[in-house]
N, C-alpha and C. Protein backbone atom coordinates (compact mmCIF):
# COMPACT_ATOMS: atom_id res chain seq x y z
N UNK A 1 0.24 16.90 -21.34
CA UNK A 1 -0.07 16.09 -20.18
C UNK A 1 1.01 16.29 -19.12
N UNK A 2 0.80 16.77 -18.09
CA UNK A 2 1.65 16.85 -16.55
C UNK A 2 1.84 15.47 -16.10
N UNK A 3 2.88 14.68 -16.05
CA UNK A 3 3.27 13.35 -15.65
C UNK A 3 4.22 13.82 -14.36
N UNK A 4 3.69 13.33 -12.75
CA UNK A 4 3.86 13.24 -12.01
C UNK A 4 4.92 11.84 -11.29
N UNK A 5 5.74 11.86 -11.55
CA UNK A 5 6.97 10.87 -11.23
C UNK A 5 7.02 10.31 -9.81
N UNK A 6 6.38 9.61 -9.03
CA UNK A 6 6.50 9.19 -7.89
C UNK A 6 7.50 7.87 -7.73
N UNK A 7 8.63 8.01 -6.81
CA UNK A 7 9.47 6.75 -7.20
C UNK A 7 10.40 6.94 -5.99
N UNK A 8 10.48 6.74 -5.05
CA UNK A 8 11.60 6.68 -3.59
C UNK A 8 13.16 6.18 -4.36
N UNK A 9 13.04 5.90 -4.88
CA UNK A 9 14.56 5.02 -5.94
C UNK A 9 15.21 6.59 -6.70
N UNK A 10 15.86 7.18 -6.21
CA UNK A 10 16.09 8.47 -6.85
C UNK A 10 16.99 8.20 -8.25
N UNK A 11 17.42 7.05 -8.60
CA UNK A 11 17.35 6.54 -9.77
C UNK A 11 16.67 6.15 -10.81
N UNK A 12 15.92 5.46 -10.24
CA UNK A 12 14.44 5.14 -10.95
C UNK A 12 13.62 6.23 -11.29
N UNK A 13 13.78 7.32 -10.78
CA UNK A 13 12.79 8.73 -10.53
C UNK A 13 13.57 9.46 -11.77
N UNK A 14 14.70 9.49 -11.15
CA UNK A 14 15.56 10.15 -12.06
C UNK A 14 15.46 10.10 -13.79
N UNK A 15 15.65 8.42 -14.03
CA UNK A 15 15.57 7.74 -15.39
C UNK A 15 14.26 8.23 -16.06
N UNK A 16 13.21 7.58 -15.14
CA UNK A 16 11.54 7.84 -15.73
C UNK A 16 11.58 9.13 -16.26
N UNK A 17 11.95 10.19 -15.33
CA UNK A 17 11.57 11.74 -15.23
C UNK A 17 12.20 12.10 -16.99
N UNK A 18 13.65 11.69 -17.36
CA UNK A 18 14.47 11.76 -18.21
C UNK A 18 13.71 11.01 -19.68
N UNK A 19 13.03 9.87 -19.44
CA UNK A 19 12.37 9.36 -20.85
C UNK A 19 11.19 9.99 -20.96
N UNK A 20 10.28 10.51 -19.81
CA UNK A 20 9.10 11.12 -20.32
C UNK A 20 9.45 12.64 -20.57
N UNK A 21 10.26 13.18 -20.34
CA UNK A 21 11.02 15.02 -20.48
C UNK A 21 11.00 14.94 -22.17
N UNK A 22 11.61 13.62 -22.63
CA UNK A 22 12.25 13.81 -24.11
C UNK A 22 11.13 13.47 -24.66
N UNK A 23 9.91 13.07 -24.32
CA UNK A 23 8.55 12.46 -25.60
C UNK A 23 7.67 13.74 -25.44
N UNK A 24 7.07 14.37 -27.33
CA UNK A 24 6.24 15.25 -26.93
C UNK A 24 5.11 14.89 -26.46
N UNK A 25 4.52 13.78 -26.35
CA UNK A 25 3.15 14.17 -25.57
C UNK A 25 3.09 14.20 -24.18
N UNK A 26 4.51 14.71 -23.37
CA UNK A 26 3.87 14.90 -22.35
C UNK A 26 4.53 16.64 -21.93
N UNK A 27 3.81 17.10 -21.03
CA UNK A 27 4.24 18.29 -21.66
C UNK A 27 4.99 19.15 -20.13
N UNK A 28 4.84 18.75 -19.41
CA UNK A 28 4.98 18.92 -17.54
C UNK A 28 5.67 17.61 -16.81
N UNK A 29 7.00 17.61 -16.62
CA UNK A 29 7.10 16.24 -15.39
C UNK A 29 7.82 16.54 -14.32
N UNK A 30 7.22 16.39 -13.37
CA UNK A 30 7.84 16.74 -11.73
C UNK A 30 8.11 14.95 -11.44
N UNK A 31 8.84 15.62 -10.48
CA UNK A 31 9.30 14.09 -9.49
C UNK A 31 9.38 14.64 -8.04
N UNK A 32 8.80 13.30 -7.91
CA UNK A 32 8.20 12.88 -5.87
C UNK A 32 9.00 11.79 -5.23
N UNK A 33 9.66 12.39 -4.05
CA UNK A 33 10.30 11.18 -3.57
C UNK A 33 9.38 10.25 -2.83
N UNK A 34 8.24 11.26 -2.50
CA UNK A 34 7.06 10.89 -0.75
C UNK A 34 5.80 11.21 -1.49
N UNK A 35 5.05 10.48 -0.58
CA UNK A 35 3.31 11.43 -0.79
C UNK A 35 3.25 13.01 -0.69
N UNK A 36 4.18 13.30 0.23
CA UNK A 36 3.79 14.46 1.19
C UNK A 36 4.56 15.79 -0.42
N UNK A 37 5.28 15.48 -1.21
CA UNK A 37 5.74 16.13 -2.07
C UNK A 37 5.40 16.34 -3.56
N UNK A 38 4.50 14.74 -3.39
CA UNK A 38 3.55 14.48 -4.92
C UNK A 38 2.03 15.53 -4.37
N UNK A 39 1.67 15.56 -3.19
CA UNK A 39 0.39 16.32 -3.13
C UNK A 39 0.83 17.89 -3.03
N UNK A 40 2.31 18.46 -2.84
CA UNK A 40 2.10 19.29 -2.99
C UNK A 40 2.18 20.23 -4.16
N UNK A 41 2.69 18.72 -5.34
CA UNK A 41 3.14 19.05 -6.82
C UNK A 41 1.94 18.95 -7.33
N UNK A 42 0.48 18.33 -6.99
CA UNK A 42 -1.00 18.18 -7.39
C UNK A 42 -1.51 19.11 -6.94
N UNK A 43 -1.05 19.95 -6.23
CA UNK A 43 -1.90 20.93 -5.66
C UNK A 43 -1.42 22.26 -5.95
N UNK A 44 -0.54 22.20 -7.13
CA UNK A 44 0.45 23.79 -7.25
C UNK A 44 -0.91 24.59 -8.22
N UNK A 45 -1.50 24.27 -8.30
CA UNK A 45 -2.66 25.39 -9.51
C UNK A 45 -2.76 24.87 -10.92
N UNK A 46 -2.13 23.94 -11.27
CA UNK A 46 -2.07 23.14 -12.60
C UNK A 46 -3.82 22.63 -12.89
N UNK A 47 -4.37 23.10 -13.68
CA UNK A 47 -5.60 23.06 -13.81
C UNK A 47 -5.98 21.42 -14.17
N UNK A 48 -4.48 21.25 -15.26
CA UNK A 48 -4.56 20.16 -15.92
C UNK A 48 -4.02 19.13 -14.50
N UNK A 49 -4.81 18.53 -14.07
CA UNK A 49 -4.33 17.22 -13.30
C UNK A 49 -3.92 16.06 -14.27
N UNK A 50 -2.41 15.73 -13.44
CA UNK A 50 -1.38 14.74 -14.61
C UNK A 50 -2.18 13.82 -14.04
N UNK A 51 -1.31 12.89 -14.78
CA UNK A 51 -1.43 11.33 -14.66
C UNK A 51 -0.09 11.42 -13.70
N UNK A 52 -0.41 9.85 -13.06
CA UNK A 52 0.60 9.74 -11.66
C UNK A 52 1.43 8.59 -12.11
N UNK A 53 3.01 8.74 -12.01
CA UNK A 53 3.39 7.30 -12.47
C UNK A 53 4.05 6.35 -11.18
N UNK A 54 3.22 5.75 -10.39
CA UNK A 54 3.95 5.24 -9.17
C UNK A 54 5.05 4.01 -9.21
N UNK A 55 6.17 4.45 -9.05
CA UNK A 55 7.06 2.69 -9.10
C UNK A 55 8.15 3.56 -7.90
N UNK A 56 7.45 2.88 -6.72
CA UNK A 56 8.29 2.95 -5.45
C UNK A 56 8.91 1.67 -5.70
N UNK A 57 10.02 2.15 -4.26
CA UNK A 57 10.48 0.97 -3.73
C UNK A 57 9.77 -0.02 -2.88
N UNK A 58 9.05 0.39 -2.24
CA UNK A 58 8.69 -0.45 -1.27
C UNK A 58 7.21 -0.68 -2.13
N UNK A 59 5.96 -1.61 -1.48
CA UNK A 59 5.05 -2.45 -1.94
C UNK A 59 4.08 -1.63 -2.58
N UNK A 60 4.10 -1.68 -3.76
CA UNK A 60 3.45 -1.13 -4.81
C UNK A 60 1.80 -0.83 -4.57
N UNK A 61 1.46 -2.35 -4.76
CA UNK A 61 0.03 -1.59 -3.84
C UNK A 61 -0.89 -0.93 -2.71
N UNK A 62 0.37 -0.58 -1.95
CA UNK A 62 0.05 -0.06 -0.67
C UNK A 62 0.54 1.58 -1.34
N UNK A 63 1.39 1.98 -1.91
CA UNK A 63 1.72 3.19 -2.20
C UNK A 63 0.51 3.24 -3.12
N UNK A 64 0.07 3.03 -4.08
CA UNK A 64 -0.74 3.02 -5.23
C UNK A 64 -2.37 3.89 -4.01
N UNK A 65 -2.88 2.74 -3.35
CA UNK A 65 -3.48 2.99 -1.95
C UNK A 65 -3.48 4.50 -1.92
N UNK A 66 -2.26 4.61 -0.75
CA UNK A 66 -1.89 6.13 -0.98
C UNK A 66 -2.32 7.09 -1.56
N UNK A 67 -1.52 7.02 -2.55
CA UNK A 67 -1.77 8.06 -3.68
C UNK A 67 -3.58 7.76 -4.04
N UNK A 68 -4.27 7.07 -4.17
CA UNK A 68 -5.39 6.84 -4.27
C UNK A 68 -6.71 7.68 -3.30
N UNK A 69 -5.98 7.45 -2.10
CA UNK A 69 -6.74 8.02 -1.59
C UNK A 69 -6.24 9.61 -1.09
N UNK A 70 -5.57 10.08 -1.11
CA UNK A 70 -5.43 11.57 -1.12
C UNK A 70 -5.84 12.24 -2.42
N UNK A 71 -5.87 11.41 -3.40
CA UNK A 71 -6.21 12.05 -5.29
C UNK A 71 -7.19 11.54 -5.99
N UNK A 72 -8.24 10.80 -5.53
CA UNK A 72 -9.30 10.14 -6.18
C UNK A 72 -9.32 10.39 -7.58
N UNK A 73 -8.91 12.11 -8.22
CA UNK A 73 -9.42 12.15 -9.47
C UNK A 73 -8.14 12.01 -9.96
N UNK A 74 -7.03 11.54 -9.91
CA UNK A 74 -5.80 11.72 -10.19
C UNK A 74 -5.47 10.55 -10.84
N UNK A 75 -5.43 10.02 -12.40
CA UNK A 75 -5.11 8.57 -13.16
C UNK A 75 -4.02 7.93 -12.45
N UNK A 76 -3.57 6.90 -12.16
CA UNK A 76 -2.48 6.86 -11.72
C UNK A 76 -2.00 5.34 -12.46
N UNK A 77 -0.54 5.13 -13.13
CA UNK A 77 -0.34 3.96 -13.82
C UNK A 77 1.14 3.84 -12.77
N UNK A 78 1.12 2.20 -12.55
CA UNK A 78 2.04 1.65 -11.43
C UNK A 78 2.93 1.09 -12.71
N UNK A 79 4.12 0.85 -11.80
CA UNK A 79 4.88 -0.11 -12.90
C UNK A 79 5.18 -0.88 -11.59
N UNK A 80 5.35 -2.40 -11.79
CA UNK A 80 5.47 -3.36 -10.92
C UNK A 80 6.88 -3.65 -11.25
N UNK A 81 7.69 -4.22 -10.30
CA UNK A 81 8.98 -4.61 -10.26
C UNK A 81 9.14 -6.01 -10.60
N UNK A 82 10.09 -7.08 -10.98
CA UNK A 82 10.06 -8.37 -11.21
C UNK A 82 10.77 -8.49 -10.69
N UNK A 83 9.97 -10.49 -10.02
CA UNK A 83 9.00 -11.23 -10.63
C UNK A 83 7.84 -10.54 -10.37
N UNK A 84 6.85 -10.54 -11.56
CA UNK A 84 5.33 -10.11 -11.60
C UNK A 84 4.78 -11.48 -11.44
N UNK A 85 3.63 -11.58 -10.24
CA UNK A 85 2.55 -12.55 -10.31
C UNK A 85 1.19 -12.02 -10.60
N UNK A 86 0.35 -12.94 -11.14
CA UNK A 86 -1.26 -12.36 -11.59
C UNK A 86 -1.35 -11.86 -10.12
N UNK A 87 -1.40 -12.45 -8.70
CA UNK A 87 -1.87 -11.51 -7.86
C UNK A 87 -1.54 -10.37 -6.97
N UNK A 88 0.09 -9.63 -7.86
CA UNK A 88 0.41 -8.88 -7.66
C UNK A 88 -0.54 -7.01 -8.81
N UNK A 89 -0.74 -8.02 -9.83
CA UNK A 89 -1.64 -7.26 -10.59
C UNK A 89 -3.05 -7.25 -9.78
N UNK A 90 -3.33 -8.07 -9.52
CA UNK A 90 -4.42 -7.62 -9.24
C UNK A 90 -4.68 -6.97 -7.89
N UNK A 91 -3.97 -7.29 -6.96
CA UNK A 91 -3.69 -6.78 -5.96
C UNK A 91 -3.69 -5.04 -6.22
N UNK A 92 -2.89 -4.25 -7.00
CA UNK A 92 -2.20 -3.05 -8.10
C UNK A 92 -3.80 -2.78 -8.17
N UNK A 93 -4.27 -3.57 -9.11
CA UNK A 93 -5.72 -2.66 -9.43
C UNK A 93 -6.69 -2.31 -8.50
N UNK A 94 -7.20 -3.59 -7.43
CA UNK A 94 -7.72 -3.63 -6.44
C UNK A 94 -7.05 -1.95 -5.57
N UNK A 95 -6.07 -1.72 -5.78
CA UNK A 95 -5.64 -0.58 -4.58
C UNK A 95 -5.90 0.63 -4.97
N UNK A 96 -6.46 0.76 -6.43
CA UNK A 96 -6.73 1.88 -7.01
C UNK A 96 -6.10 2.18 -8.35
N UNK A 97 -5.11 1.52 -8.79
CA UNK A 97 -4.45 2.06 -10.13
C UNK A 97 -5.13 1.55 -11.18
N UNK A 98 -4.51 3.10 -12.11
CA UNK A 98 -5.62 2.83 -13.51
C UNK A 98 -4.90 1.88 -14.65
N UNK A 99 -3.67 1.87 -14.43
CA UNK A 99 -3.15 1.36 -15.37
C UNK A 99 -1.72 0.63 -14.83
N UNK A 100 -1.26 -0.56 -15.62
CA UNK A 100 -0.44 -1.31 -14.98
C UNK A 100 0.56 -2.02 -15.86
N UNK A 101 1.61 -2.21 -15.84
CA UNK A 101 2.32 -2.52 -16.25
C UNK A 101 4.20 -2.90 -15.76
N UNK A 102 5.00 -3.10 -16.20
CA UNK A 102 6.06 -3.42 -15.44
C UNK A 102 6.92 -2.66 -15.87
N UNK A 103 8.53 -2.93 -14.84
CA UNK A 103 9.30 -1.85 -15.63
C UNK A 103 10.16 -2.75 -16.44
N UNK A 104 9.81 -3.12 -17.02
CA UNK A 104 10.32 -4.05 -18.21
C UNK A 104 9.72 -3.24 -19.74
N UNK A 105 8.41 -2.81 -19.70
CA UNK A 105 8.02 -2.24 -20.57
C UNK A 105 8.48 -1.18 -21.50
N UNK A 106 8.33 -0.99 -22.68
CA UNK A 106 8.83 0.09 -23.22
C UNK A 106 8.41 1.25 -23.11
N UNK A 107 8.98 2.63 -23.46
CA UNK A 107 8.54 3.94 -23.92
C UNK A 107 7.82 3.71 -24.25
N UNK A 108 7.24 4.02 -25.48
CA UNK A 108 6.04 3.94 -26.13
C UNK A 108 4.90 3.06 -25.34
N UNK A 109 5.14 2.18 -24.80
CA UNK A 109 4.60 1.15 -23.71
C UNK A 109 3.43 2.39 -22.67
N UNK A 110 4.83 2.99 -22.19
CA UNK A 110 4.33 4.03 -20.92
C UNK A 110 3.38 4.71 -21.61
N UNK A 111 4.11 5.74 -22.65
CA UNK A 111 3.33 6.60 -22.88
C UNK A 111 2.06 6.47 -23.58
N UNK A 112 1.65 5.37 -24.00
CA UNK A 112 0.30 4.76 -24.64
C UNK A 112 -0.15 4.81 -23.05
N UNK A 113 -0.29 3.59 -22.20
CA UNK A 113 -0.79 4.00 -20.87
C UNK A 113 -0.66 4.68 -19.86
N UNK A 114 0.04 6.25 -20.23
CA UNK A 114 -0.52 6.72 -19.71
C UNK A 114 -1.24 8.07 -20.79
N UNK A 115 -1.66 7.91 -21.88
CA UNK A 115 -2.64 8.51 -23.10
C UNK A 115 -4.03 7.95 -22.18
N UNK A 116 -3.95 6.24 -22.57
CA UNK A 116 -4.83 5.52 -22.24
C UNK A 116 -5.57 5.83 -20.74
N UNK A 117 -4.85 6.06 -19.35
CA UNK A 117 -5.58 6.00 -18.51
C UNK A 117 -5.68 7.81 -17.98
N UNK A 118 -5.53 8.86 -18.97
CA UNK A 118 -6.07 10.34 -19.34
C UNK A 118 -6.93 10.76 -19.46
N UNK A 119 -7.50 9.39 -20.53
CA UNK A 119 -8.84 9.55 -20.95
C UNK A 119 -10.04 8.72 -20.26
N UNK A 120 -9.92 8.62 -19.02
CA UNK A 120 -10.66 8.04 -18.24
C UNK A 120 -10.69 6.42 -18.47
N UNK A 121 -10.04 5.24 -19.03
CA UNK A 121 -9.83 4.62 -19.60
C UNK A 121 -8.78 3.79 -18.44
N UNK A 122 -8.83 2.38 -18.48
CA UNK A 122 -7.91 1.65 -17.19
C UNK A 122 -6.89 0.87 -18.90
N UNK A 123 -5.80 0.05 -18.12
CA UNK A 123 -5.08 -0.31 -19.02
C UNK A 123 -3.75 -1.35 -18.24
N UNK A 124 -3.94 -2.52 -19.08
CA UNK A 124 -2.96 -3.80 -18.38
C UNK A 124 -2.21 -3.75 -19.65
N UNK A 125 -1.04 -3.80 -19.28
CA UNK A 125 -0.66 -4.61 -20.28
C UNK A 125 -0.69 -5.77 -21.21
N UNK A 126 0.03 -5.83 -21.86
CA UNK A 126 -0.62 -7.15 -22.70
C UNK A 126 0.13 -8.59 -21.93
N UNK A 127 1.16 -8.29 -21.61
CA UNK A 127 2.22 -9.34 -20.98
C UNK A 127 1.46 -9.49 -19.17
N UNK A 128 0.76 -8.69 -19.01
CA UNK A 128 0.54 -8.91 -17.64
C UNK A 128 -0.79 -9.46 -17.73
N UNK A 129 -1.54 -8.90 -19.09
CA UNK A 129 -3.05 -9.66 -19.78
C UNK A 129 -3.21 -11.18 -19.51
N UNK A 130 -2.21 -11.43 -20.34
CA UNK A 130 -1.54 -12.99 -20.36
C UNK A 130 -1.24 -13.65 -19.05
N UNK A 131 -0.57 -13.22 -18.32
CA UNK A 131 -0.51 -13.92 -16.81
C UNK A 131 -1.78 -14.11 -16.07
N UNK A 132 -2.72 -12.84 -16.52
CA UNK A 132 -4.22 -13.08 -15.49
C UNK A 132 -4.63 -14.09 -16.56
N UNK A 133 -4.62 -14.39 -17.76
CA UNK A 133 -5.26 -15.09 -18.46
C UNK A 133 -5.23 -16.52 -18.18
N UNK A 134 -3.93 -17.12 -17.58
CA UNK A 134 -3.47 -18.18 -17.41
C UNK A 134 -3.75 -18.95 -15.92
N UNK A 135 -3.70 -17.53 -15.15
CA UNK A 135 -3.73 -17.65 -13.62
C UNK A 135 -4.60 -18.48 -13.63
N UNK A 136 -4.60 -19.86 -12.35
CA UNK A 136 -5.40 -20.20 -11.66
C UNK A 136 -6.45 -19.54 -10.70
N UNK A 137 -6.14 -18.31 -10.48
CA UNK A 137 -6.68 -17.41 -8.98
C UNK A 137 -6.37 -18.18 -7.54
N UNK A 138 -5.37 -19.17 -7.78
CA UNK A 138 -4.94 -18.98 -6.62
C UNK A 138 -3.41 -18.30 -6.09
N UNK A 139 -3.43 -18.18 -4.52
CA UNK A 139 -2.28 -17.51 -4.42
C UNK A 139 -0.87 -18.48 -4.14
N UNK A 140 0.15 -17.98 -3.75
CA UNK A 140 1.17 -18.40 -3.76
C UNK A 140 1.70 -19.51 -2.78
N UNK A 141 0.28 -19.21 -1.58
CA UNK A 141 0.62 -19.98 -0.49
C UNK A 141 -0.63 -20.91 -1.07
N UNK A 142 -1.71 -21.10 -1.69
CA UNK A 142 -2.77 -22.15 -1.82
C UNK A 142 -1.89 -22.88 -2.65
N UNK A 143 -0.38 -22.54 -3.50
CA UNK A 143 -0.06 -24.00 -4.07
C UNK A 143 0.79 -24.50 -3.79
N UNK A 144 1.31 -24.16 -2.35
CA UNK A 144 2.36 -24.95 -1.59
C UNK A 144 1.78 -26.70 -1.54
N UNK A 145 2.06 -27.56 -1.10
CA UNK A 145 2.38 -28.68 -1.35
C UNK A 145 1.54 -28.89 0.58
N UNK A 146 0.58 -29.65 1.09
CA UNK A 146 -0.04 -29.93 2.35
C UNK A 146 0.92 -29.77 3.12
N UNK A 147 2.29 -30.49 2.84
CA UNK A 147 3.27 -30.41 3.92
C UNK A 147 4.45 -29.26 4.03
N UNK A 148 4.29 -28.34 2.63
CA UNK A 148 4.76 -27.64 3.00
C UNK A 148 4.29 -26.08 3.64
N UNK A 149 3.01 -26.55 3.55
CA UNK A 149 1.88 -25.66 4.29
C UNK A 149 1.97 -25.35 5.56
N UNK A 150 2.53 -26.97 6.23
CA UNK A 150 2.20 -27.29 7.32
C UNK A 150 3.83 -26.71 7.58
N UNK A 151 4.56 -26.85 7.27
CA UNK A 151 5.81 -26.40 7.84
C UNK A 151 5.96 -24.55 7.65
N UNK A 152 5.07 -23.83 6.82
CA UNK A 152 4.95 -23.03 6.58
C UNK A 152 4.32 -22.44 8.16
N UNK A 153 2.95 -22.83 8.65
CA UNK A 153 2.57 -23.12 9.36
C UNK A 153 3.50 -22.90 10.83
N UNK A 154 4.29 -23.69 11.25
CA UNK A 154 4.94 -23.71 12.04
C UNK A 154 6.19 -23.05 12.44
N UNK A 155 6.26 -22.69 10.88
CA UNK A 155 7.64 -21.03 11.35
C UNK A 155 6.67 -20.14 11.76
N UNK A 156 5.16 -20.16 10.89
CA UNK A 156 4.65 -19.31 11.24
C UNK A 156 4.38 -18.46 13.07
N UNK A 157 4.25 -20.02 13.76
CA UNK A 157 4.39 -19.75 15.12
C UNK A 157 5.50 -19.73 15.74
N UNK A 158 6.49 -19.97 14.87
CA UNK A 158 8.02 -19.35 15.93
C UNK A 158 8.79 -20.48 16.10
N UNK A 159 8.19 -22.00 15.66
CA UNK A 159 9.33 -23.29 15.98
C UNK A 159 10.40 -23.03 15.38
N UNK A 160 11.38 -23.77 16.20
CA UNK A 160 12.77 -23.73 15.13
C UNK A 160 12.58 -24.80 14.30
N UNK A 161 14.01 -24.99 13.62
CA UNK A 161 13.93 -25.88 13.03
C UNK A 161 14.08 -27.45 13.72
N UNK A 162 14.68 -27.48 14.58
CA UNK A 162 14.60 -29.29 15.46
C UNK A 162 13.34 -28.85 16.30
N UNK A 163 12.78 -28.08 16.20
CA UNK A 163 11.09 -28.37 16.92
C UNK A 163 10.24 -28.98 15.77
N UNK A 164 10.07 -28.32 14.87
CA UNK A 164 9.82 -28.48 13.37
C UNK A 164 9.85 -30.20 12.94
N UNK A 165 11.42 -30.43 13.46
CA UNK A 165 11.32 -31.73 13.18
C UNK A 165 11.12 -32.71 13.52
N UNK A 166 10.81 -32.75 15.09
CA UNK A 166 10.63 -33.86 15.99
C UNK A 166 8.93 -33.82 15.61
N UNK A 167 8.50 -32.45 15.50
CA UNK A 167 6.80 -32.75 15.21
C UNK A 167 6.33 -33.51 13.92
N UNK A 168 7.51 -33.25 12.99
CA UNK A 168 7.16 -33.81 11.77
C UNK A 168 7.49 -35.30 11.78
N UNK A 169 8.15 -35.45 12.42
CA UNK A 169 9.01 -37.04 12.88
C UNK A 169 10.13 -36.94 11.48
N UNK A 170 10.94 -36.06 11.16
CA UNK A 170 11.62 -36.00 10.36
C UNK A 170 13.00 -35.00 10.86
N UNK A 171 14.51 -35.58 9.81
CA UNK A 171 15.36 -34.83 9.96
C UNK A 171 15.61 -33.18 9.97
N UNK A 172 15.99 -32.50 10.95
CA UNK A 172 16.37 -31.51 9.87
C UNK A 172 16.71 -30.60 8.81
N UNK A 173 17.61 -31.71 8.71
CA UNK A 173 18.00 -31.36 7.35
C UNK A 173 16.70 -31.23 5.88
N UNK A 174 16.05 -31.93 6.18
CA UNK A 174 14.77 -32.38 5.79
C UNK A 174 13.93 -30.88 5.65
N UNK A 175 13.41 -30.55 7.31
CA UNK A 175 12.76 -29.25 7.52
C UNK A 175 13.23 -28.00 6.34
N UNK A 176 14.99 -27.98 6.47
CA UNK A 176 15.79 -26.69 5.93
C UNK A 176 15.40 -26.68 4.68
N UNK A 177 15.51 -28.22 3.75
CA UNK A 177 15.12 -28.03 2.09
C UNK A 177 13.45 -28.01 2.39
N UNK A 178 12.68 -27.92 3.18
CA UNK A 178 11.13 -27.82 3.30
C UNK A 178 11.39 -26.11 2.99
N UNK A 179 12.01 -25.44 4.15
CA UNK A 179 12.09 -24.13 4.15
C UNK A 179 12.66 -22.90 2.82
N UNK A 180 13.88 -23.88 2.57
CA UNK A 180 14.21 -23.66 1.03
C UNK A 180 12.90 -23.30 0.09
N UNK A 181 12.73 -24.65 -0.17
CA UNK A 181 11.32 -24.49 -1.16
C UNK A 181 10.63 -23.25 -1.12
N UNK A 182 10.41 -23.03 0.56
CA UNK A 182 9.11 -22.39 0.69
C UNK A 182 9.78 -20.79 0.45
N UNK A 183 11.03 -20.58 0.73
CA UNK A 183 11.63 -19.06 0.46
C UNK A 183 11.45 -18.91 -1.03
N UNK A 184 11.84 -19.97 -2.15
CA UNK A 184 11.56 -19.82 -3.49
C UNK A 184 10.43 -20.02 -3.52
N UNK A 185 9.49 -20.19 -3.50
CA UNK A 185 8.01 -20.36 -4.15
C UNK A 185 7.61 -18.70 -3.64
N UNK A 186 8.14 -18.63 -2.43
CA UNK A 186 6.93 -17.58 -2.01
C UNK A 186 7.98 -16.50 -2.05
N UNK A 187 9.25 -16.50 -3.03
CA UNK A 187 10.01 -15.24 -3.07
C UNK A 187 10.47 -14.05 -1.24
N UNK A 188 10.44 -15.16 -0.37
CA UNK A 188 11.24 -14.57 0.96
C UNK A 188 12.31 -14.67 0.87
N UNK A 189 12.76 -13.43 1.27
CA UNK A 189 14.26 -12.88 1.40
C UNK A 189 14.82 -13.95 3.02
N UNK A 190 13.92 -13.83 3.83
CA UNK A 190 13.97 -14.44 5.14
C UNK A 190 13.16 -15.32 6.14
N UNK A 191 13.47 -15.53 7.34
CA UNK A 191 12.46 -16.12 7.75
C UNK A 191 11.02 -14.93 8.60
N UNK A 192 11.70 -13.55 8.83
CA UNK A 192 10.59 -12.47 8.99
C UNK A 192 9.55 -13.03 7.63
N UNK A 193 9.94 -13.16 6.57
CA UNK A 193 9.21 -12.62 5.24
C UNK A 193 8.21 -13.64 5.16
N UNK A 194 8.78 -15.13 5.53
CA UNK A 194 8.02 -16.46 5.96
C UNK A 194 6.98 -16.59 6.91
N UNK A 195 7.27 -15.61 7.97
CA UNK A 195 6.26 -15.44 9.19
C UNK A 195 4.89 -14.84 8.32
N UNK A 196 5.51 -13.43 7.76
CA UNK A 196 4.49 -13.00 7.35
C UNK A 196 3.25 -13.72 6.44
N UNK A 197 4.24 -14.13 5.77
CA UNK A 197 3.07 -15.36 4.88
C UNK A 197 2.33 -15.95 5.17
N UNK A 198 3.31 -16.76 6.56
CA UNK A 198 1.89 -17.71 7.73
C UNK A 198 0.76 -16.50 7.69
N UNK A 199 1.38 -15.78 8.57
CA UNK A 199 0.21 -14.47 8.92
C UNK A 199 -0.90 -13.99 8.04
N UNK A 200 -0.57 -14.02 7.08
CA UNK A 200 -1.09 -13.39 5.54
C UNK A 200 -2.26 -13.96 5.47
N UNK A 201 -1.84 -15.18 4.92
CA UNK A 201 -2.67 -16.50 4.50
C UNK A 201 -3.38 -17.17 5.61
N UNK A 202 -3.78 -16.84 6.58
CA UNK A 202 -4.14 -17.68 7.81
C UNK A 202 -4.01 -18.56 8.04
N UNK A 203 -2.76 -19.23 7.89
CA UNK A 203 -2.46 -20.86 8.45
C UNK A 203 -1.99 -20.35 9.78
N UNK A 204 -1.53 -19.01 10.56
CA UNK A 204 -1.84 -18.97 11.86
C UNK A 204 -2.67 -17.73 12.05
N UNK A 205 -3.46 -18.01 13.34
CA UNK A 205 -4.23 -17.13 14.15
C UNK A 205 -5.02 -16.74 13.06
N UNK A 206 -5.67 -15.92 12.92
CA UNK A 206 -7.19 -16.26 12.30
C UNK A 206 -7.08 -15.18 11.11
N UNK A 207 -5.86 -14.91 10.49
CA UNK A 207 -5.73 -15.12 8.88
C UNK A 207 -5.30 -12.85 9.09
């Protein structure tokens, strides 16, 4: 099996490339920093089309996407970064990948899915099984709290924080642990990352 290493993390690329080199069932592994270097490693004359192993840096199911649509026939198994949410998995499958799992997983882990998604065959893990199993189906912003929706809401349009608070008829200080919350629940690095969420979720402009 030709295992195709896609991974911008030239560490991460590096490591993967190094545990699947040493297992015999795979028998070919290149590494891709870009799209533009994985299609030209799919396109060298290899009759056998690998399996694709995508764990970029940047948002998994948008690269997955990618690679999806330049390779339709091309298996491709993501490894997701942690924290994993059910609608980061599903998000992952929705974009095209056959198989999913995290990089928490083991060797043997990988190389079962990617046996498994070779043979035309899709494949979750069992630990990520369990999270869709449990999931509510909702997302991250449907279980914010009304008011912290609403303050969600209002970074969304650009208030500061003492605009924030005179609308709420509340302190500051008040707003900041509102905002707190809302950076941990919804895993923002910032308040860009917060906007986006408004944006995302349509609590502004029309979703």
């Amino acid at each position: 099996m030709h295992v195709a290493v896609y991974a911008s993390d030239p560490l991460m690329r590096s490591a993967l490339a190094a545990l699947l080199v040493a297992r015999a069932e795979v028998g070919h592994v290149s590494e891709a920093p870009d799209l533009r270097t994985l299609t030209a490693q799919l396109h060298s004359g290899s009759r056998q089309r690998g399996c694709v192993l995508a764990a970029p840096r940047e948002d998994v199911p948008e690269a997955v996407r990618d690679i999806d649509l330049a390779h339709r026939d091309v298996p491709i198994v993501a490894l997701l970064p942690h924290p994993v949410t059910a609608q980061d998995v599903r998000a992952t499958v929705s974009a095209g990948a056959d198989g999913v799992m995290t990089v928490a997983a083991s060797a043997d882990d990988l190389i079962h899915a990617l046996t498994v998604v070779r043979d035309g065959q899709s494949y979750i893990h069992p630990a990520l099984g369990a999270l869709l199993a449990h999931d509510d189906g909702l997302g991250p912003v449907e279980r914010l709290s009304p008011r912290e929706r609403e303050v969600l809401r209002m970074i969304g349009l650009g208030m500061t924080t003492p605009e924030i608070a005179d609308a709420l008829v509340v302190s500051p200080r008040t707003v900041e642990t509102h905002r707190a919350r809302l950076a941990r629940k919804l895993q923002a690095g910032s308040r860009s990352d917060l906007v986006r969420h408004a944006l995302r979720s349509g609590l502004v402009g029309g979703g």
